[in-house]
Protein backbone atom coordinates (compact mmCIF):
# COMPACT_ATOMS: atom_id res chain seq x y z
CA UNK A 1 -13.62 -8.68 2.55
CA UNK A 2 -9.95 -9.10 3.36
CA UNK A 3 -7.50 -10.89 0.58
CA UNK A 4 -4.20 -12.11 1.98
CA UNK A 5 -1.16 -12.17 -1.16
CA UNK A 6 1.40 -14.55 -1.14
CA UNK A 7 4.42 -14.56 -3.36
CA UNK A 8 6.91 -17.11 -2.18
CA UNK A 9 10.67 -17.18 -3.48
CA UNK A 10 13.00 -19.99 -2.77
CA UNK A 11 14.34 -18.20 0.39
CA UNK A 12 11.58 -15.32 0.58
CA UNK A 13 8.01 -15.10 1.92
CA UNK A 14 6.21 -11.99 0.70
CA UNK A 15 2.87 -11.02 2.12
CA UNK A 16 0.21 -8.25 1.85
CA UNK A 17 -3.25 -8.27 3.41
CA UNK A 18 -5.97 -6.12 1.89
CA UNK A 19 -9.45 -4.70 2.52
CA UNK A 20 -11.22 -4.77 -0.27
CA UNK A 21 -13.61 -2.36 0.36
CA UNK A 22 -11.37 0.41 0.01
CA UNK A 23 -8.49 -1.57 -1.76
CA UNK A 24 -6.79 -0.46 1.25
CA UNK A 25 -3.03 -2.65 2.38
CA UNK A 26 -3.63 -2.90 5.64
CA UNK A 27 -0.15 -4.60 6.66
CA UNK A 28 2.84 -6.13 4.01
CA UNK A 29 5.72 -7.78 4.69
CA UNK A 30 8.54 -9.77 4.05
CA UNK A 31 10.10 -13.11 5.73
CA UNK A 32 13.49 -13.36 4.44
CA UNK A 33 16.51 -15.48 4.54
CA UNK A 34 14.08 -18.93 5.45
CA UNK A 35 16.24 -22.17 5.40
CA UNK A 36 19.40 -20.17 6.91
CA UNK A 37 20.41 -19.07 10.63
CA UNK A 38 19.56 -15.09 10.04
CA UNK A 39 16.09 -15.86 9.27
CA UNK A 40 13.68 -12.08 10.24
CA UNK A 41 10.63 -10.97 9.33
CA UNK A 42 10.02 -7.16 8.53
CA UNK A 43 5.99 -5.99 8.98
CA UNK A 44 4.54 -2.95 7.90
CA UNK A 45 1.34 -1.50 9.34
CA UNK A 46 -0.05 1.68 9.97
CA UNK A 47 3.23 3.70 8.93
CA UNK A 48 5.51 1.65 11.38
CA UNK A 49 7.81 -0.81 10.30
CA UNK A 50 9.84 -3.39 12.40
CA UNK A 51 11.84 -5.88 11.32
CA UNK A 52 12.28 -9.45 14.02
CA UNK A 53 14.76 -11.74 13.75
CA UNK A 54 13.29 -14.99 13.43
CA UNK A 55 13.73 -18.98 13.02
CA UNK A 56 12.66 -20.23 9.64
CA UNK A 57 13.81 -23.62 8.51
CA UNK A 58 10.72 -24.06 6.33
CA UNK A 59 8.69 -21.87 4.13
CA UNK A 60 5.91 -23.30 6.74
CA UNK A 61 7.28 -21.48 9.62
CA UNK A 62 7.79 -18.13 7.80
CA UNK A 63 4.18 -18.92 6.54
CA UNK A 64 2.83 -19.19 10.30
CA UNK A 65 4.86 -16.20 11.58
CA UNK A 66 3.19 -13.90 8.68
CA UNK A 67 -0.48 -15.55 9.62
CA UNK A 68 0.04 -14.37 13.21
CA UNK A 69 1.24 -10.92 12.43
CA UNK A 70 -1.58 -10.36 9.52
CA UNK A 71 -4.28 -11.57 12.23
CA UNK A 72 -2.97 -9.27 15.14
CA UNK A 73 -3.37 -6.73 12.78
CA UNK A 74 -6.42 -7.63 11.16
CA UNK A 75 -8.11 -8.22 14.54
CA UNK A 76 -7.14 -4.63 15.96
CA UNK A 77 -8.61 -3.03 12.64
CA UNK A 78 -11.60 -5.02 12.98
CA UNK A 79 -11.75 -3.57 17.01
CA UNK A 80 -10.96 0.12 15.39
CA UNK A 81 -13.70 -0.32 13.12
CA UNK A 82 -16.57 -1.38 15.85
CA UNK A 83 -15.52 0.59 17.54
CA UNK A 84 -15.66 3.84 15.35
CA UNK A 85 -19.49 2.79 14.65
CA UNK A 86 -20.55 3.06 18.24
């Protein structure tokens, strides 16, 4: 099972996804700066980190942008993983 953690600031969108299984963070990041014009998100996966910059006038947006970086991610370890058992 995979747990997604949000912690949510007035300006700041934290995130970290997690397997379970091995209580393994698979990806974390940060959206930072939401409501102003230097919005960016910084992701961490697999020992690289980048850092975007970004448009977040709500903590909705910054919200989406995490969900689509945690589900690239999640959907590549899921591929890794399938196809390791073959």
């Amino acid at each position: 099972m995979k747990v997604l953690v949000i912690n949510c600031g007035s300006s700041s969108l934290k995130y970290q996804l997690i397997d379970m299984e091995g209580e393994k963070v698979l990806c974390k990041g940060l959206c930072e700066r939401i409501g102003m014009e230097s919005s960016m998100i910084t992701h961490e996966a697999n020992g690289h980190k980048a850092t975007t910059p970004a448009i977040f006038p709500t903590h909705t947006e910054a919200f989406t942008e995490q969900d689509l970086w945690c589900n690239r991610h999640a959907i590549r370890q899921d591929r890794s993983s399938d196809t390791a058992d073959q």
